[in-house]
PDB file of N, CA and C in Angstrom:
ATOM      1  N   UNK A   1     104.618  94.067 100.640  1.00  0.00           N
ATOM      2  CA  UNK A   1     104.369  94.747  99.366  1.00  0.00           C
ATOM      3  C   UNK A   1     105.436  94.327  98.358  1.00  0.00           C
ATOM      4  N   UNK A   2     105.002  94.124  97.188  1.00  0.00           N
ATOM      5  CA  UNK A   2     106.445  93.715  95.991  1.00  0.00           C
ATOM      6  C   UNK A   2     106.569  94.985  95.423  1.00  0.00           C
ATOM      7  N   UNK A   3     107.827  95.431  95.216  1.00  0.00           N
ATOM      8  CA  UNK A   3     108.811  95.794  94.417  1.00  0.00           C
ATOM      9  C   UNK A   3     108.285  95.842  92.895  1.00  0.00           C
ATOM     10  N   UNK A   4     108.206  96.947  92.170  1.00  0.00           N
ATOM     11  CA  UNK A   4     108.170  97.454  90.940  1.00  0.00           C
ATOM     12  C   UNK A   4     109.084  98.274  90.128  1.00  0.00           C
ATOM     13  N   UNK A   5     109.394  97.821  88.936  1.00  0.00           N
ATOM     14  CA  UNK A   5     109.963  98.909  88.263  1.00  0.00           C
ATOM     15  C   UNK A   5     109.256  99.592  87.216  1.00  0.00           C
ATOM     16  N   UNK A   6     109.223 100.085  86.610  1.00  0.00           N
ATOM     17  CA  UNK A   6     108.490 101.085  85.267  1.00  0.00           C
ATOM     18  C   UNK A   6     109.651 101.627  84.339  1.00  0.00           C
ATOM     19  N   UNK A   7     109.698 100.853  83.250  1.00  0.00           N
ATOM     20  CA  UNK A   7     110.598 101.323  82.400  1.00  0.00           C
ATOM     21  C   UNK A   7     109.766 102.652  80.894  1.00  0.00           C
ATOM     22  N   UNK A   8     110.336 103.388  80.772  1.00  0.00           N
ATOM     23  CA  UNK A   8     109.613 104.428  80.459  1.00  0.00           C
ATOM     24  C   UNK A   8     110.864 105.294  79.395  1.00  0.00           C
ATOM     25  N   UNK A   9     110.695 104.914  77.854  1.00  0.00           N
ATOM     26  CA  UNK A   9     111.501 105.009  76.698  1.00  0.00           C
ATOM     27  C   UNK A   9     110.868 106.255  76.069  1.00  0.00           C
ATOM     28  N   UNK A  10     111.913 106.554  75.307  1.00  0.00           N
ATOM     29  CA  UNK A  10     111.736 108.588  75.031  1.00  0.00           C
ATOM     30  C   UNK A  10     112.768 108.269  73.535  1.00  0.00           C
ATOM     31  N   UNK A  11     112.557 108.997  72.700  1.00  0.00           N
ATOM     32  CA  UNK A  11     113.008 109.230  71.633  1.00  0.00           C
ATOM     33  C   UNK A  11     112.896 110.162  70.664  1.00  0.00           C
ATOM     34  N   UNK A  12     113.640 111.415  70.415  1.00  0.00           N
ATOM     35  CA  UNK A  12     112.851 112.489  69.747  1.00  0.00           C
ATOM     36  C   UNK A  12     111.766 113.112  70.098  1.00  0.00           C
ATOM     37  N   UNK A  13     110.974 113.183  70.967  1.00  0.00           N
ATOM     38  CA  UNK A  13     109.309 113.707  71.756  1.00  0.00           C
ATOM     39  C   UNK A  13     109.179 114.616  71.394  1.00  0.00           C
ATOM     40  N   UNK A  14     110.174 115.886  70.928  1.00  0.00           N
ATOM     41  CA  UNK A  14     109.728 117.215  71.074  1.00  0.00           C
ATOM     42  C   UNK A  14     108.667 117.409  70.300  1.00  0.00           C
ATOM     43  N   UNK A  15     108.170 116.536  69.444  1.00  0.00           N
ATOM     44  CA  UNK A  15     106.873 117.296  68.948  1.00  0.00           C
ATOM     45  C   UNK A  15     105.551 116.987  69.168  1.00  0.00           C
ATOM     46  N   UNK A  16     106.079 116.413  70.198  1.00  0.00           N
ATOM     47  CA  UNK A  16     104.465 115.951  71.012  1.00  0.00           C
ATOM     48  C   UNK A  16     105.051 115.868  72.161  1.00  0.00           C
ATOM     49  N   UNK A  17     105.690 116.790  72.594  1.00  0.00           N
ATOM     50  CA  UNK A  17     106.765 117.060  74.199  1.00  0.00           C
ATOM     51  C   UNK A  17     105.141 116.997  75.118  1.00  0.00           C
ATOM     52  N   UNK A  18     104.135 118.185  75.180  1.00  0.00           N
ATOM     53  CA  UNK A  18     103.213 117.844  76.025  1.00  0.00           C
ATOM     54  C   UNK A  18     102.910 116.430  76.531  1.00  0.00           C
ATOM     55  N   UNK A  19     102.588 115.709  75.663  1.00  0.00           N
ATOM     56  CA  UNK A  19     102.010 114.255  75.494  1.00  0.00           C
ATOM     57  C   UNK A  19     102.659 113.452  76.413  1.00  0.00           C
ATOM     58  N   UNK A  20     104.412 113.595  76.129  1.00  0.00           N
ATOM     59  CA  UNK A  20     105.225 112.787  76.727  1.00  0.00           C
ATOM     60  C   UNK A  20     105.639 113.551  78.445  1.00  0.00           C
ATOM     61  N   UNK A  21     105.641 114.935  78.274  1.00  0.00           N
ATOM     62  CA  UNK A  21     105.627 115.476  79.490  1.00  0.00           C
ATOM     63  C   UNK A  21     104.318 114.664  80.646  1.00  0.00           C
ATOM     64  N   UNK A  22     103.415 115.032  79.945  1.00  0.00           N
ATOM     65  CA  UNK A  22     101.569 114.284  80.969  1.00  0.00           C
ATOM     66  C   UNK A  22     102.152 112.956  81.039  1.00  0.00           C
ATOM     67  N   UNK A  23     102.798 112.600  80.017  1.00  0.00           N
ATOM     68  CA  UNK A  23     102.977 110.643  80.762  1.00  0.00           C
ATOM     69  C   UNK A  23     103.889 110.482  81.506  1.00  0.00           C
ATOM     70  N   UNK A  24     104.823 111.193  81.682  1.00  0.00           N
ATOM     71  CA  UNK A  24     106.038 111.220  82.460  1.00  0.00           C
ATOM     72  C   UNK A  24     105.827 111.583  84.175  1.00  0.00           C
ATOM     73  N   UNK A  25     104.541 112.552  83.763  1.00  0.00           N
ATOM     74  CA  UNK A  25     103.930 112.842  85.170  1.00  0.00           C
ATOM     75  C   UNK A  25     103.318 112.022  85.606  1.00  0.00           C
ATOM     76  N   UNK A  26     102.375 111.541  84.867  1.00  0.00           N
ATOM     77  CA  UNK A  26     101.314 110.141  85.221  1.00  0.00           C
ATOM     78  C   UNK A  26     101.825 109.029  85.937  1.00  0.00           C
ATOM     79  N   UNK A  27     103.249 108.732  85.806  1.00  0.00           N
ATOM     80  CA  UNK A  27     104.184 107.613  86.167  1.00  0.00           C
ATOM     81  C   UNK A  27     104.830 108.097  87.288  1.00  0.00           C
ATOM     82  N   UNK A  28     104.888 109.506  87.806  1.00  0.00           N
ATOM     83  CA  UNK A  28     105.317 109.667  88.418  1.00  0.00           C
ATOM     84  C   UNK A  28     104.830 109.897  89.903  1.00  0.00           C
ATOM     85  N   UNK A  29     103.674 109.622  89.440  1.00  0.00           N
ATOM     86  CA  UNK A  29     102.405 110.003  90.468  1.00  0.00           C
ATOM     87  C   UNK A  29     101.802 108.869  90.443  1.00  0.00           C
ATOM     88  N   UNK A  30     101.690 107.814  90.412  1.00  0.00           N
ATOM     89  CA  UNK A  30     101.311 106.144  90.341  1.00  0.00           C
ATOM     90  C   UNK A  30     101.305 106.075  91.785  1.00  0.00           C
ATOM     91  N   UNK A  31      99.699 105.284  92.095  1.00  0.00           N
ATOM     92  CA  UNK A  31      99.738 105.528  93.820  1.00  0.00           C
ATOM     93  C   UNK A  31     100.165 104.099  93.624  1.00  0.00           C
ATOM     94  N   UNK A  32     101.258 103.594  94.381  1.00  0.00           N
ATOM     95  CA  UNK A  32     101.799 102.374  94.309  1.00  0.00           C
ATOM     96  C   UNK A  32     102.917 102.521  95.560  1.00  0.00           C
ATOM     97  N   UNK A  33     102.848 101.655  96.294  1.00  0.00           N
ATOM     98  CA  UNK A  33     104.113 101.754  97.658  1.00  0.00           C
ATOM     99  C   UNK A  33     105.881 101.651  96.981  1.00  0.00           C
ATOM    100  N   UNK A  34     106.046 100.946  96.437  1.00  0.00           N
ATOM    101  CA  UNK A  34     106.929 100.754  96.369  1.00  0.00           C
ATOM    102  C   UNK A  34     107.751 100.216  94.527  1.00  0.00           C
ATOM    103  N   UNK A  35     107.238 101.949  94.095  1.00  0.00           N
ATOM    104  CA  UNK A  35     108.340 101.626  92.527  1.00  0.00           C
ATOM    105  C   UNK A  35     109.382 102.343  92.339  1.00  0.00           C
ATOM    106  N   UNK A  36     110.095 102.033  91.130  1.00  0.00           N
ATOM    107  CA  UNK A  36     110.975 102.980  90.538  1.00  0.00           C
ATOM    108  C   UNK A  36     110.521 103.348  89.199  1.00  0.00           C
ATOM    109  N   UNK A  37     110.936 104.379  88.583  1.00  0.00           N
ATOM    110  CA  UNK A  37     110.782 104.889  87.024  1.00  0.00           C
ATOM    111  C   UNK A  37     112.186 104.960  86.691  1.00  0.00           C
ATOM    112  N   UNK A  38     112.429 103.804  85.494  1.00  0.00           N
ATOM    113  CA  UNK A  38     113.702 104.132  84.952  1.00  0.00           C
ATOM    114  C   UNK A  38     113.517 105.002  83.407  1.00  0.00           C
ATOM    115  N   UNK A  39     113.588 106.064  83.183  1.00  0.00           N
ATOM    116  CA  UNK A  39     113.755 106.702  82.229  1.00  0.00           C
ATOM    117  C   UNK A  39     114.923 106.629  80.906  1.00  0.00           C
ATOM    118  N   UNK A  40     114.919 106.298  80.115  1.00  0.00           N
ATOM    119  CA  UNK A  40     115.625 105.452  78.878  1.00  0.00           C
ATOM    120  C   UNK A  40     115.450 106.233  77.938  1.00  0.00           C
ATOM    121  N   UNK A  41     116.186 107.254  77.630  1.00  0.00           N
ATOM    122  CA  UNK A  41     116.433 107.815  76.501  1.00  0.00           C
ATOM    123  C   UNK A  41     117.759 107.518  75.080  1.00  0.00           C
ATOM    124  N   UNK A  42     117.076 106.876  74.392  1.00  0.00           N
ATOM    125  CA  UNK A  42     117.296 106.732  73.002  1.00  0.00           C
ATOM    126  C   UNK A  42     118.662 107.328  72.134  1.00  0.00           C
ATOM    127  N   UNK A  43     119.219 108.559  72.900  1.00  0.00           N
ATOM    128  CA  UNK A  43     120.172 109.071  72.208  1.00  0.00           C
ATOM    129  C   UNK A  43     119.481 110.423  71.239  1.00  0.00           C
ATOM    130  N   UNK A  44     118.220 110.655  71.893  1.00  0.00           N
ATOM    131  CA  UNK A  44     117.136 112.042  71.322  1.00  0.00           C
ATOM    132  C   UNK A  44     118.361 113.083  70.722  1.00  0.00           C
ATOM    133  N   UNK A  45     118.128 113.851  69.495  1.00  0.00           N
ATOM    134  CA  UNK A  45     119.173 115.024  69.179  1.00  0.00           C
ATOM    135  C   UNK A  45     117.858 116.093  68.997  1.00  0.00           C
ATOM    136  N   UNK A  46     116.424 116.167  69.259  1.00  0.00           N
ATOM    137  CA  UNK A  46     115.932 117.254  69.576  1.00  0.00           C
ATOM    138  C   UNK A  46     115.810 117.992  70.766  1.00  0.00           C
ATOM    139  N   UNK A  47     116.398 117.771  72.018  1.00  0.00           N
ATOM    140  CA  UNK A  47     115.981 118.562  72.696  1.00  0.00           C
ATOM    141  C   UNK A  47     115.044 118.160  74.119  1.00  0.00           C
ATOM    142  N   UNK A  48     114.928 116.870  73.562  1.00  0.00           N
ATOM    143  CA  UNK A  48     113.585 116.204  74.452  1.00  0.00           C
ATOM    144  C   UNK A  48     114.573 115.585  75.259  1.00  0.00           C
ATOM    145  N   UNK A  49     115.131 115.253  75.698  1.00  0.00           N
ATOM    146  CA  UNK A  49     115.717 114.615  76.553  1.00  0.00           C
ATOM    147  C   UNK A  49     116.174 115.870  77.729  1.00  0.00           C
ATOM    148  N   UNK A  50     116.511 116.575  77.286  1.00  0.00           N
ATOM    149  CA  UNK A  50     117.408 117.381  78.146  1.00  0.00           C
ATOM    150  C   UNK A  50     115.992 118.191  78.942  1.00  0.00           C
ATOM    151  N   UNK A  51     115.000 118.606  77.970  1.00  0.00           N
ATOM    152  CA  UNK A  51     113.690 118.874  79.009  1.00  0.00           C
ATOM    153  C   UNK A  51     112.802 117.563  79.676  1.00  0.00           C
ATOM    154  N   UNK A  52     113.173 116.559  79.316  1.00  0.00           N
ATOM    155  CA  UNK A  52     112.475 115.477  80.295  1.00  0.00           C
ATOM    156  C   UNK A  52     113.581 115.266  81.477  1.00  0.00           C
ATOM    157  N   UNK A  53     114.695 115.512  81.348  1.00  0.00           N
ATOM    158  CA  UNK A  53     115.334 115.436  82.377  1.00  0.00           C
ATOM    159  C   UNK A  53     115.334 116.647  83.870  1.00  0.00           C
ATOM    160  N   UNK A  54     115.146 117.544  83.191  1.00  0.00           N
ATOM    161  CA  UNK A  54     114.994 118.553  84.063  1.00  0.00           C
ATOM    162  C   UNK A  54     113.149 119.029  84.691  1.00  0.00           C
ATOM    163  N   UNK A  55     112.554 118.275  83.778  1.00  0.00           N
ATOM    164  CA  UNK A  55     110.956 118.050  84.269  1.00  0.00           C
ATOM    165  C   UNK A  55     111.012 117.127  84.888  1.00  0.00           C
ATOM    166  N   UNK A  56     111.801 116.114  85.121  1.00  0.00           N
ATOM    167  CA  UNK A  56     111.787 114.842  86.630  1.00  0.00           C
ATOM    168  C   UNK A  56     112.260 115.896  87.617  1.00  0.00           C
ATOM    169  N   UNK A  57     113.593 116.152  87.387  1.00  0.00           N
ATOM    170  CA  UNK A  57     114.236 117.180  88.343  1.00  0.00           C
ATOM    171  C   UNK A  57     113.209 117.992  89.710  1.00  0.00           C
ATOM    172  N   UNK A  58     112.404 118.507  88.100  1.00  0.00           N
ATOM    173  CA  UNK A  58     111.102 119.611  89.259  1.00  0.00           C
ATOM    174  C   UNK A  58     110.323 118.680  89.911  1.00  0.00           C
ATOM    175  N   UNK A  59     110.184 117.751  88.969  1.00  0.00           N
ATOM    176  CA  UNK A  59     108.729 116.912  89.763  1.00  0.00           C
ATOM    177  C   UNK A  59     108.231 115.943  90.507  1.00  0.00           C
ATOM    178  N   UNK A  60     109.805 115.334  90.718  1.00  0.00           N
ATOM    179  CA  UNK A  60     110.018 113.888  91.462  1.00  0.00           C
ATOM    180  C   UNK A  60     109.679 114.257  92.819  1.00  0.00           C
ATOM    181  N   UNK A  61     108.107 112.861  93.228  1.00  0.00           N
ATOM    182  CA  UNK A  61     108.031 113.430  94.589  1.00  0.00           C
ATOM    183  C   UNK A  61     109.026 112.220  95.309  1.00  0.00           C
ATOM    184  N   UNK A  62     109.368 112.553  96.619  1.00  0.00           N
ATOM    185  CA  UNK A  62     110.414 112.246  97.476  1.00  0.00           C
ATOM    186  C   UNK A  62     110.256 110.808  97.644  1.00  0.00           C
ATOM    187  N   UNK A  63     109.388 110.327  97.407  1.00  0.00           N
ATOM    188  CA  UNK A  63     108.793 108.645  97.516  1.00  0.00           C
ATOM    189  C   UNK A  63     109.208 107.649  96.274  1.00  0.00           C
ATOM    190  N   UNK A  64     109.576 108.606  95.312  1.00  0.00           N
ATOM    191  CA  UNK A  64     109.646 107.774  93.883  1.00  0.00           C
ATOM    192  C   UNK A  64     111.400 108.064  93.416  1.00  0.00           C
ATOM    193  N   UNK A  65     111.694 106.384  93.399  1.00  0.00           N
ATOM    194  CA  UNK A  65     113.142 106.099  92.798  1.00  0.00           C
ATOM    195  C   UNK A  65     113.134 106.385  91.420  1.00  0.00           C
ATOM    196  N   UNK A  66     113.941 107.312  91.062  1.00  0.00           N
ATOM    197  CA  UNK A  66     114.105 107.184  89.797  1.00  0.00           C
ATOM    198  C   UNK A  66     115.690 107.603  89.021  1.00  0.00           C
ATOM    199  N   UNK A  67     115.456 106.797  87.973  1.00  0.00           N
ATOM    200  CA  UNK A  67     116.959 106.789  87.452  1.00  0.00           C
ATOM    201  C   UNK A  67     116.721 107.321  86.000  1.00  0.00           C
ATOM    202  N   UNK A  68     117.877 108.089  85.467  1.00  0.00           N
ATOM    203  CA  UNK A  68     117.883 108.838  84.110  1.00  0.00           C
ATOM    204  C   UNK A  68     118.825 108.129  83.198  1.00  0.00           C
ATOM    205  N   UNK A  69     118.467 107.722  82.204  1.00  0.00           N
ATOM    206  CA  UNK A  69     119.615 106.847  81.499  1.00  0.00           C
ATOM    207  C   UNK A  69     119.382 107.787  80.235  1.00  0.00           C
ATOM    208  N   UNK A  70     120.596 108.103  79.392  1.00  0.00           N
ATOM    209  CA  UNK A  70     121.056 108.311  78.403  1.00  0.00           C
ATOM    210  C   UNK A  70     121.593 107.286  77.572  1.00  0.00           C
ATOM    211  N   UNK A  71     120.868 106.613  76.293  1.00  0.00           N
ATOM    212  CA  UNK A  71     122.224 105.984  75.944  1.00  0.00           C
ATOM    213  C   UNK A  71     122.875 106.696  74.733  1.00  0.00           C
ATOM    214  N   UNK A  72     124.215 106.089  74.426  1.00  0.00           N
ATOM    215  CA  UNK A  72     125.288 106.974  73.431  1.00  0.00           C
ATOM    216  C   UNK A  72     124.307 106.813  71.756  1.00  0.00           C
ATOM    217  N   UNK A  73     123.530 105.703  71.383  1.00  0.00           N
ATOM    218  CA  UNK A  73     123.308 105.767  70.168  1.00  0.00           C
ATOM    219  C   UNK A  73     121.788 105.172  70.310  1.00  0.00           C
ATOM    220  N   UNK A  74     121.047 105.089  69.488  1.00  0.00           N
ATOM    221  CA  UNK A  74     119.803 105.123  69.462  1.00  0.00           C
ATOM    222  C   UNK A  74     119.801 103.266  69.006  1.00  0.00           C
ATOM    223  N   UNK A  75     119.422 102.371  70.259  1.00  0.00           N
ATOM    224  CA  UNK A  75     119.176 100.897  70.069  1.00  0.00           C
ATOM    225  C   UNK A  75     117.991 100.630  69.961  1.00  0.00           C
ATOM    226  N   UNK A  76     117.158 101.457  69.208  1.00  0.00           N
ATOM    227  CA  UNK A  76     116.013 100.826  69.145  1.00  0.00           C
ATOM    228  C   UNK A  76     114.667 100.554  70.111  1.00  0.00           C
ATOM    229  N   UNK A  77     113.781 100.271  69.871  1.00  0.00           N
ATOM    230  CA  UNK A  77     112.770  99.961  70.923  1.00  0.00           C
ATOM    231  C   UNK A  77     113.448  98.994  72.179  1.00  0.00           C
ATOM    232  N   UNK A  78     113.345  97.732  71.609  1.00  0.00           N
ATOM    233  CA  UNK A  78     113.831  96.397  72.068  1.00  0.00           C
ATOM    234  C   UNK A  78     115.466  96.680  73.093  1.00  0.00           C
ATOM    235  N   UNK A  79     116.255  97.610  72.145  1.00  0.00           N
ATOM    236  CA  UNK A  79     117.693  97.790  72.622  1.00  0.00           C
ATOM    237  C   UNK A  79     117.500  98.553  74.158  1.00  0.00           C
ATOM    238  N   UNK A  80     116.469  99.825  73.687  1.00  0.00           N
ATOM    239  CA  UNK A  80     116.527 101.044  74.891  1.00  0.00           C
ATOM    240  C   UNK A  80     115.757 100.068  76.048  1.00  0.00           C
ATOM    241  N   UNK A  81     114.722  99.297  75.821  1.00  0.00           N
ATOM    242  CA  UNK A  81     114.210  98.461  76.605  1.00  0.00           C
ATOM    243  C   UNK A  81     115.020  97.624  77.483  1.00  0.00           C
ATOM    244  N   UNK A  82     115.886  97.145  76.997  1.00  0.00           N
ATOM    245  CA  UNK A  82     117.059  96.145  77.504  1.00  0.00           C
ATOM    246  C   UNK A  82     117.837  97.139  78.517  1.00  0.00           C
ATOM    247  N   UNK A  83     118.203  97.850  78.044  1.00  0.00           N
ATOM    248  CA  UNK A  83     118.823  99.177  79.199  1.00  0.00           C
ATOM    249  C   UNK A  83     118.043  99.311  80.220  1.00  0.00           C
ATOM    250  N   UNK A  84     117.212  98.897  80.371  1.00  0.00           N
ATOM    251  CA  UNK A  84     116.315  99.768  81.433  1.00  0.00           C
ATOM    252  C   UNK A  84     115.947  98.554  82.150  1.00  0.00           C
ATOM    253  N   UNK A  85     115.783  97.502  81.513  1.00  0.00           N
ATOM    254  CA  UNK A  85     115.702  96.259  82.649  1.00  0.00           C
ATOM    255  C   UNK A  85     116.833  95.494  82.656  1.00  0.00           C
ATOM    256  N   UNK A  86     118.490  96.071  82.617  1.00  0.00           N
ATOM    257  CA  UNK A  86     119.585  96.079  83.094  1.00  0.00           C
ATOM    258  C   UNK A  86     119.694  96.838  84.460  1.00  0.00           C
ATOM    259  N   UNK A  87     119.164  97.849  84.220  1.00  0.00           N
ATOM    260  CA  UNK A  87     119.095  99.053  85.186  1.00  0.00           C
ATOM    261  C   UNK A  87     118.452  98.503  86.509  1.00  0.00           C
ATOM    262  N   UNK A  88     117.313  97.545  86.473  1.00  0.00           N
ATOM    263  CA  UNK A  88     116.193  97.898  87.475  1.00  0.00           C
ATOM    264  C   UNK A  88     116.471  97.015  88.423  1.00  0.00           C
ATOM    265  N   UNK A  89     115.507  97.436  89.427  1.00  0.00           N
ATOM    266  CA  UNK A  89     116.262  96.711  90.560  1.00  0.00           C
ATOM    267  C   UNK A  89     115.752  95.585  90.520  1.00  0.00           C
ATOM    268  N   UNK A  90     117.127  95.009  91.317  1.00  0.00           N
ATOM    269  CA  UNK A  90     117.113  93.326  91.098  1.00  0.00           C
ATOM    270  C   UNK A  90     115.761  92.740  92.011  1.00  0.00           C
ATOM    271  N   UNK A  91     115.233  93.509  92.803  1.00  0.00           N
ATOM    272  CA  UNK A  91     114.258  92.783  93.924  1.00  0.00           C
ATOM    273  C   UNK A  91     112.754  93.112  93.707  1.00  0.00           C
ATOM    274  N   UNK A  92     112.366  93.789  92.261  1.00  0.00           N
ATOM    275  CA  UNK A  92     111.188  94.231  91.409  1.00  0.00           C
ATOM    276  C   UNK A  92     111.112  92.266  91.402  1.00  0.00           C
ATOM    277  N   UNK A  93     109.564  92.947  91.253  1.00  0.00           N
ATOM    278  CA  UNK A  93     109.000  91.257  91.346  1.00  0.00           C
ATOM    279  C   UNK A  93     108.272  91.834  89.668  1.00  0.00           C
ATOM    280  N   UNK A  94     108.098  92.971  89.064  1.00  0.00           N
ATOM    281  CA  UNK A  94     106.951  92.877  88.501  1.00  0.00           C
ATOM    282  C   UNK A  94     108.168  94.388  87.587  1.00  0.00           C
ATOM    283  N   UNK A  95     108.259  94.448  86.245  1.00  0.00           N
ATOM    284  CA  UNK A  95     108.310  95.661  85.538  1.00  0.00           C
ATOM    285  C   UNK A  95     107.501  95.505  84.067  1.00  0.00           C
ATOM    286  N   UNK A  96     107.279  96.973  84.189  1.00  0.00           N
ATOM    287  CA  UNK A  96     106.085  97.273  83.504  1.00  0.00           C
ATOM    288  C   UNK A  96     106.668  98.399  82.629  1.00  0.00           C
ATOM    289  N   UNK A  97     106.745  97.685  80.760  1.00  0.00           N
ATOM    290  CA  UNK A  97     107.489  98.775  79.751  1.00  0.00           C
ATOM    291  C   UNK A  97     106.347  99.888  79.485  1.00  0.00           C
ATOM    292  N   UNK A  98     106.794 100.636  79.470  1.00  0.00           N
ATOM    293  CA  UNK A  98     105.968 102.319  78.626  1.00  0.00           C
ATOM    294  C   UNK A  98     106.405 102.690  77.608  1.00  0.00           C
ATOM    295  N   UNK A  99     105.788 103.020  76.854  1.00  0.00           N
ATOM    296  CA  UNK A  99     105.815 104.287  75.630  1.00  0.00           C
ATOM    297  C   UNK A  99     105.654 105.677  76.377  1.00  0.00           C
ATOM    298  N   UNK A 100     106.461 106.465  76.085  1.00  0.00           N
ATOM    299  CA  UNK A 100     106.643 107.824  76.127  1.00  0.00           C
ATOM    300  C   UNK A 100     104.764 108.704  75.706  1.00  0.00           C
ATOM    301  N   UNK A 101     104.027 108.288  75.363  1.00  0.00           N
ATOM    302  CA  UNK A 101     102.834 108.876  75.085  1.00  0.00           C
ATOM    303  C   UNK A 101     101.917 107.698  75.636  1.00  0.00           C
ATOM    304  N   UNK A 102     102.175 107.154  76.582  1.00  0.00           N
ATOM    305  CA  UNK A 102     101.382 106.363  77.286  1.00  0.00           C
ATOM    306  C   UNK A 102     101.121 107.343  78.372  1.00  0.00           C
ATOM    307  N   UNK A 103      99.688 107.944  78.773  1.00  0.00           N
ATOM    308  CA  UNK A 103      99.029 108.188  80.247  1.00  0.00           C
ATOM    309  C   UNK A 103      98.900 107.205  80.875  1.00  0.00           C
ATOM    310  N   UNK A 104      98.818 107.241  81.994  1.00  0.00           N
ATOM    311  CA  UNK A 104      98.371 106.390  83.347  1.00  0.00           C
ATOM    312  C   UNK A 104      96.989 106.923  84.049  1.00  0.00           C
ATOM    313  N   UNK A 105      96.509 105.909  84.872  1.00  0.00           N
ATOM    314  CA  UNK A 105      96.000 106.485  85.808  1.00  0.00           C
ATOM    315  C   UNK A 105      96.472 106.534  87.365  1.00  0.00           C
ATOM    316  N   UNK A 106      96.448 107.124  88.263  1.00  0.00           N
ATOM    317  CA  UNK A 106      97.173 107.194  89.510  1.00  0.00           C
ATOM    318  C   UNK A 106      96.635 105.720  90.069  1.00  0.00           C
ATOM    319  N   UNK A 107      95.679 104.583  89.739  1.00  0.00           N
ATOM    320  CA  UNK A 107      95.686 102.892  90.597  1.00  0.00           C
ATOM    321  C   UNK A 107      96.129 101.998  89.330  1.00  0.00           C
ATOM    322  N   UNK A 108      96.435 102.268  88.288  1.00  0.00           N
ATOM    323  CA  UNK A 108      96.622 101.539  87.245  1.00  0.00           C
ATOM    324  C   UNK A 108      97.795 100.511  87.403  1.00  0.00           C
ATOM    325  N   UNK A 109      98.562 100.577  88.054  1.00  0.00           N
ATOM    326  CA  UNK A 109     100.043  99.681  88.229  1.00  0.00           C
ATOM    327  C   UNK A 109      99.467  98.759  89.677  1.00  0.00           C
ATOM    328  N   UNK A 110      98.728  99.333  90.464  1.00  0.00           N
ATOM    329  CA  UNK A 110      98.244  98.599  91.545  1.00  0.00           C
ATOM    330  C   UNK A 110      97.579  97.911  91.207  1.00  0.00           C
ATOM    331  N   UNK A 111      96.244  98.217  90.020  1.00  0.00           N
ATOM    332  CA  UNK A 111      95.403  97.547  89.490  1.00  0.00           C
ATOM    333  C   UNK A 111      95.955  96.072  89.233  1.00  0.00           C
ATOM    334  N   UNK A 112      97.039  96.347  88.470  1.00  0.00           N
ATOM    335  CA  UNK A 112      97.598  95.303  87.425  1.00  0.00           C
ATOM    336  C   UNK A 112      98.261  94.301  88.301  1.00  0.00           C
ATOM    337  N   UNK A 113      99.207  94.937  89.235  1.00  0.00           N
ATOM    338  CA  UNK A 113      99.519  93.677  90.101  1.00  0.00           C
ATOM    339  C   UNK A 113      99.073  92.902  91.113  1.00  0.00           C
ATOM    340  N   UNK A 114      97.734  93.745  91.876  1.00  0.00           N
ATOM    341  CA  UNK A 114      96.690  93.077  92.175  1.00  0.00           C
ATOM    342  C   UNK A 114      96.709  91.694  92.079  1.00  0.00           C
ATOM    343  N   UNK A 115      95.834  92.342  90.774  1.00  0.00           N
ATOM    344  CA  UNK A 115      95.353  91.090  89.734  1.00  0.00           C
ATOM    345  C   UNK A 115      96.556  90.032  89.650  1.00  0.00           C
ATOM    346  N   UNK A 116      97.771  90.507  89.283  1.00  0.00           N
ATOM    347  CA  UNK A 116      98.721  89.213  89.083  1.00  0.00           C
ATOM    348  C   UNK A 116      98.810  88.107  90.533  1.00  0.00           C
ATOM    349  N   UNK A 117      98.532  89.090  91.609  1.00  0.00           N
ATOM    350  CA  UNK A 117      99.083  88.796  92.300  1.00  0.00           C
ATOM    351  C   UNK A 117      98.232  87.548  92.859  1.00  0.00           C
ATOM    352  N   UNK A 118      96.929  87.835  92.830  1.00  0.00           N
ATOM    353  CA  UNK A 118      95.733  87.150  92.685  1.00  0.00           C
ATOM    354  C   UNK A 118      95.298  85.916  91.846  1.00  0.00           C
ATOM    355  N   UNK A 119      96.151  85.760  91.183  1.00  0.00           N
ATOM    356  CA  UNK A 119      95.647  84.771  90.290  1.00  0.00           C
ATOM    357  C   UNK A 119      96.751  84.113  89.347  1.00  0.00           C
ATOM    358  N   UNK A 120      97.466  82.879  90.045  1.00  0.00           N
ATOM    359  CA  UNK A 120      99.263  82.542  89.629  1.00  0.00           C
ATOM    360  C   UNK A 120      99.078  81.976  88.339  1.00  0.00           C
ATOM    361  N   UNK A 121      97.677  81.777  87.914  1.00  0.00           N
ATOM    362  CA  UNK A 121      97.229  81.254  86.221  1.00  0.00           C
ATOM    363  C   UNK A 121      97.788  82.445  85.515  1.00  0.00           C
ATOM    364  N   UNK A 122      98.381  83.677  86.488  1.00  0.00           N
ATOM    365  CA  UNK A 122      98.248  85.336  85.175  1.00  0.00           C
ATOM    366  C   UNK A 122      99.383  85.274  84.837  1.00  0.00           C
ATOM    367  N   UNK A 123      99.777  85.477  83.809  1.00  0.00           N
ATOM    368  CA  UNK A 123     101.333  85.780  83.887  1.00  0.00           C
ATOM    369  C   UNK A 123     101.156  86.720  82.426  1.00  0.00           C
ATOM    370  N   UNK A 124     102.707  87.143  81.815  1.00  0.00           N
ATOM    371  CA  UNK A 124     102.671  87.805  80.729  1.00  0.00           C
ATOM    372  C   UNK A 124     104.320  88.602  80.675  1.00  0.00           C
TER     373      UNK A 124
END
């Protein structure tokens, strides 16, 4: 089985906290053998960070690696992105960026590498 990471960026959410809460779950529940969720927060000053952190807390099931990053100042899409595939593990064959209001479906990451895996013309 290969190795996945899921990088998964947050910034300000609280006002569509639901939205980002359901995607946070969606990722967290990804039927997939073997990922991590690195969580990349932006430097949020509403509030959203500190309840996405403590909603992994409750909800992380025992199968899923996951790491909480804070950074000190807000780098941007591209910047918070870079954090998070600093972060990931070195033996991910495959990471896959999120938006914070991105749903999943529970085969959607299997789907995808499947397919890559299937066909060495795929790349991206």
């Amino acid at each position: 089985m290969v190795k996945a990471s899921v990088i998964w960026l947050n910034y300000n959410s609280m006002g569509f906290i639901d939205i980002a809460l359901r995607s946070l779950e969606s990722f967290l529940n990804l039927d997939f053998g073997d990922y991590e969720l690195i969580v990349v927060d932006n430097a949020s000053t509403d509030g959203s960070f500190e309840r996405i952190k403590r909603f992994v807390e409750e909800r992380r099931p025992s199968n899923v690696r996951v790491k909480v990053i804070r950074n000190d100042r807000n780098l941007g899409y591209a910047g918070g992105m870079n954090i998070g595939w600093d972060a990931r593990d070195p033996d991910s064959k495959y990471v896959a960026f999120a938006n914070n209001d991105l749903i999943t479906t529970p085969e959607s990451l299997t789907k995808l590498i499947e397919h890559m895996e299937g066909d060495e013309k795929v790349g991206a």
